[in-house]
Protein backbone atom coordinates (compact mmCIF):
# COMPACT_ATOMS: atom_id res chain seq x y z
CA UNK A 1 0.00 0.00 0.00
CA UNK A 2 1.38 3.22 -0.58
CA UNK A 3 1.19 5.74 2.18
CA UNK A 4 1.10 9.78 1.49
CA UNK A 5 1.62 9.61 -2.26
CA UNK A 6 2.46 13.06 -2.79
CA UNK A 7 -0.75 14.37 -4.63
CA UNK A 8 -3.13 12.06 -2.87
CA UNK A 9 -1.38 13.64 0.62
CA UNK A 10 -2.03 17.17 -1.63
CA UNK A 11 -5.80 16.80 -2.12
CA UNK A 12 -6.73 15.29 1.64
CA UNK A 13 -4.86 18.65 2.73
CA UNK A 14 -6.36 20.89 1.36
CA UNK A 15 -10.20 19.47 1.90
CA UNK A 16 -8.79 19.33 5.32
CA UNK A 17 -7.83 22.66 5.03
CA UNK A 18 -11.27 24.01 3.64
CA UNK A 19 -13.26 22.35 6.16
CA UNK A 20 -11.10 24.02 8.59
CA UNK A 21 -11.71 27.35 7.02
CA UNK A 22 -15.68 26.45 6.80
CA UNK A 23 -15.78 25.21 10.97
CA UNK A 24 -14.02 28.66 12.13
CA UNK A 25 -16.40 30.79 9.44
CA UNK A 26 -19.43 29.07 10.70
CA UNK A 27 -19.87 28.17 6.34
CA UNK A 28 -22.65 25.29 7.66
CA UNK A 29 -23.31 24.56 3.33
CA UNK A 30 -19.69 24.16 3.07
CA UNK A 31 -19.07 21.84 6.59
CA UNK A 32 -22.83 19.83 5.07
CA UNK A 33 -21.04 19.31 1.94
CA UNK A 34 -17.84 18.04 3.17
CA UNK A 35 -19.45 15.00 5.08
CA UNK A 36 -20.41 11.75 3.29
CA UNK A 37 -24.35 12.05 2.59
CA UNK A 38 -24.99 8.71 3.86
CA UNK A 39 -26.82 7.05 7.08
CA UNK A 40 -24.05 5.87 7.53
CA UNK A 41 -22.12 9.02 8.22
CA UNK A 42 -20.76 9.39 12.31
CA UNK A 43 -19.75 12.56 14.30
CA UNK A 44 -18.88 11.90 17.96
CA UNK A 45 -19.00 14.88 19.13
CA UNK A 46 -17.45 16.54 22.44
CA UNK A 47 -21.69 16.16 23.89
CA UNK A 48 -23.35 14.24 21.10
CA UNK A 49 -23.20 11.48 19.20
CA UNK A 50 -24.64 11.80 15.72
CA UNK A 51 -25.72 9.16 13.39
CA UNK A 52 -26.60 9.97 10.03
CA UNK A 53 -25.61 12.96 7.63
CA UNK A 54 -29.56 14.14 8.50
CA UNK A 55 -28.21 14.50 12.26
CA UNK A 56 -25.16 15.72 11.45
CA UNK A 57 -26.62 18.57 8.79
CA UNK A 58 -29.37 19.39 11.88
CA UNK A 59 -26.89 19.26 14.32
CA UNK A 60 -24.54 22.22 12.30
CA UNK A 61 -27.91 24.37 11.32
CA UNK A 62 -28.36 24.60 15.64
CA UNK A 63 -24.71 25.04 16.44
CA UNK A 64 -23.60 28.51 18.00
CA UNK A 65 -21.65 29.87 16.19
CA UNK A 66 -19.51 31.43 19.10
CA UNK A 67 -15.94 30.44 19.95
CA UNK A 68 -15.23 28.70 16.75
CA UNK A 69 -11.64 30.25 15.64
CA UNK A 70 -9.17 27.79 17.30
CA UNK A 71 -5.13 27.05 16.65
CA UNK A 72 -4.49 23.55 15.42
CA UNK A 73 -1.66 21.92 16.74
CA UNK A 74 0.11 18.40 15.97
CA UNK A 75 -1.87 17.74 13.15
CA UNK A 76 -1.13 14.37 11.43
CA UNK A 77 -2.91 13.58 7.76
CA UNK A 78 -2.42 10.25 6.70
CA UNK A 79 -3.10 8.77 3.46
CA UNK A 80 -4.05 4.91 1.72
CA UNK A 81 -3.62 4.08 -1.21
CA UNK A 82 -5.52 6.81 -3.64
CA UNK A 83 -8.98 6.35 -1.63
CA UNK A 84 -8.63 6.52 1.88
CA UNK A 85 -7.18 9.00 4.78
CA UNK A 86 -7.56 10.42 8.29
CA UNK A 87 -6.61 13.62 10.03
CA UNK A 88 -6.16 13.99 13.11
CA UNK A 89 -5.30 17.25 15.38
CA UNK A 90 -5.12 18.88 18.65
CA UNK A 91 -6.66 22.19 18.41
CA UNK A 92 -7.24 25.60 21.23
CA UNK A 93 -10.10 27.48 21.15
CA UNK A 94 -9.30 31.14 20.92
CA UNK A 95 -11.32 33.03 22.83
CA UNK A 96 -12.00 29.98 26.27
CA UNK A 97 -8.63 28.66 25.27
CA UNK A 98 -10.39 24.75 25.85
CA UNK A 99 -7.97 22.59 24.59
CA UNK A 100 -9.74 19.29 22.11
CA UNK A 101 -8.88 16.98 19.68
CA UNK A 102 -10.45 15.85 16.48
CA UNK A 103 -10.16 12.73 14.19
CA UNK A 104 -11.57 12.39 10.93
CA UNK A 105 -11.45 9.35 8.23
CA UNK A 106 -11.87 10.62 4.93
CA UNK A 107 -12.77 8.77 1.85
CA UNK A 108 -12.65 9.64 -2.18
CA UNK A 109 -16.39 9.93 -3.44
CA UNK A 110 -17.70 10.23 -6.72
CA UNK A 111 -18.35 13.88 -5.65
CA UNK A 112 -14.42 14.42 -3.80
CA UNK A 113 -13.09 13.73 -0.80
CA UNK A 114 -15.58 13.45 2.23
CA UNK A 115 -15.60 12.92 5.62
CA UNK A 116 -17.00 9.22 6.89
CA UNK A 117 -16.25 9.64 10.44
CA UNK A 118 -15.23 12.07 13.10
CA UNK A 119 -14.44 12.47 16.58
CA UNK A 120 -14.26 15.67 18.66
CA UNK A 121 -13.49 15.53 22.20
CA UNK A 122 -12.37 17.98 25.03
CA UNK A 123 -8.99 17.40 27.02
CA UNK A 124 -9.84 20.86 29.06
């Protein structure tokens, strides 16, 4: 299996990157269209657990939208072969300073890159 081929490693980054740029923008059509639109879509969240890209989507449209900008920090992306990848980084909220972490497994679509699973959790 080959692991971070170069433009494979390229295109995980930078969806990565622009769902990154969505979650601290609050861009909820951009964040929807970045996760898998399946039932069987998951987002453990830091207080829910969401099964479903209909309880994801809902989930996002109710979100406030305060003390989103964060810092990332040790952020590892990982790719498989052409198809499959996760991400995975540490992150500080800017304005409470909570410290969390967030995993997400990423697969290549018909329609791009999209998100199959994530985690979020709090360490502080």
């Amino acid at each position: 299996m080959d692991i971070n081929l170069p433009e494979v490693l390229a295109e995980v980054t930078a969806a990565f990157e622009q769902y990154e740029q969505a979650l601290t923008e609050n861009d909820i059509p951009v964040l929807d269209s970045l996760f898998w639109q399946s039932d069987r879509t998951i987002r453990y969240g830091a207080t829910e657990n969401l099964y479903g890209y209909s309880a994801i989507a809902a989930f996002r449209s109710n979100r406030s939208p305060l003390d989103l900008q964060r810092t990332l920090m040790n952020t590892v992306i990982t790719t498989y072969g052409r198809d499959f990848a996760t991400t995975n980084t540490e992150f500080r909220r800017t304005q409470s300073g909570k410290v969390g972490r967030q995993s997400q497994t990423w697969v290549r679509t018909s329609e791009g890159w999209r998100v199959v699973s994530a985690h979020v959790s709090w360490l502080t």
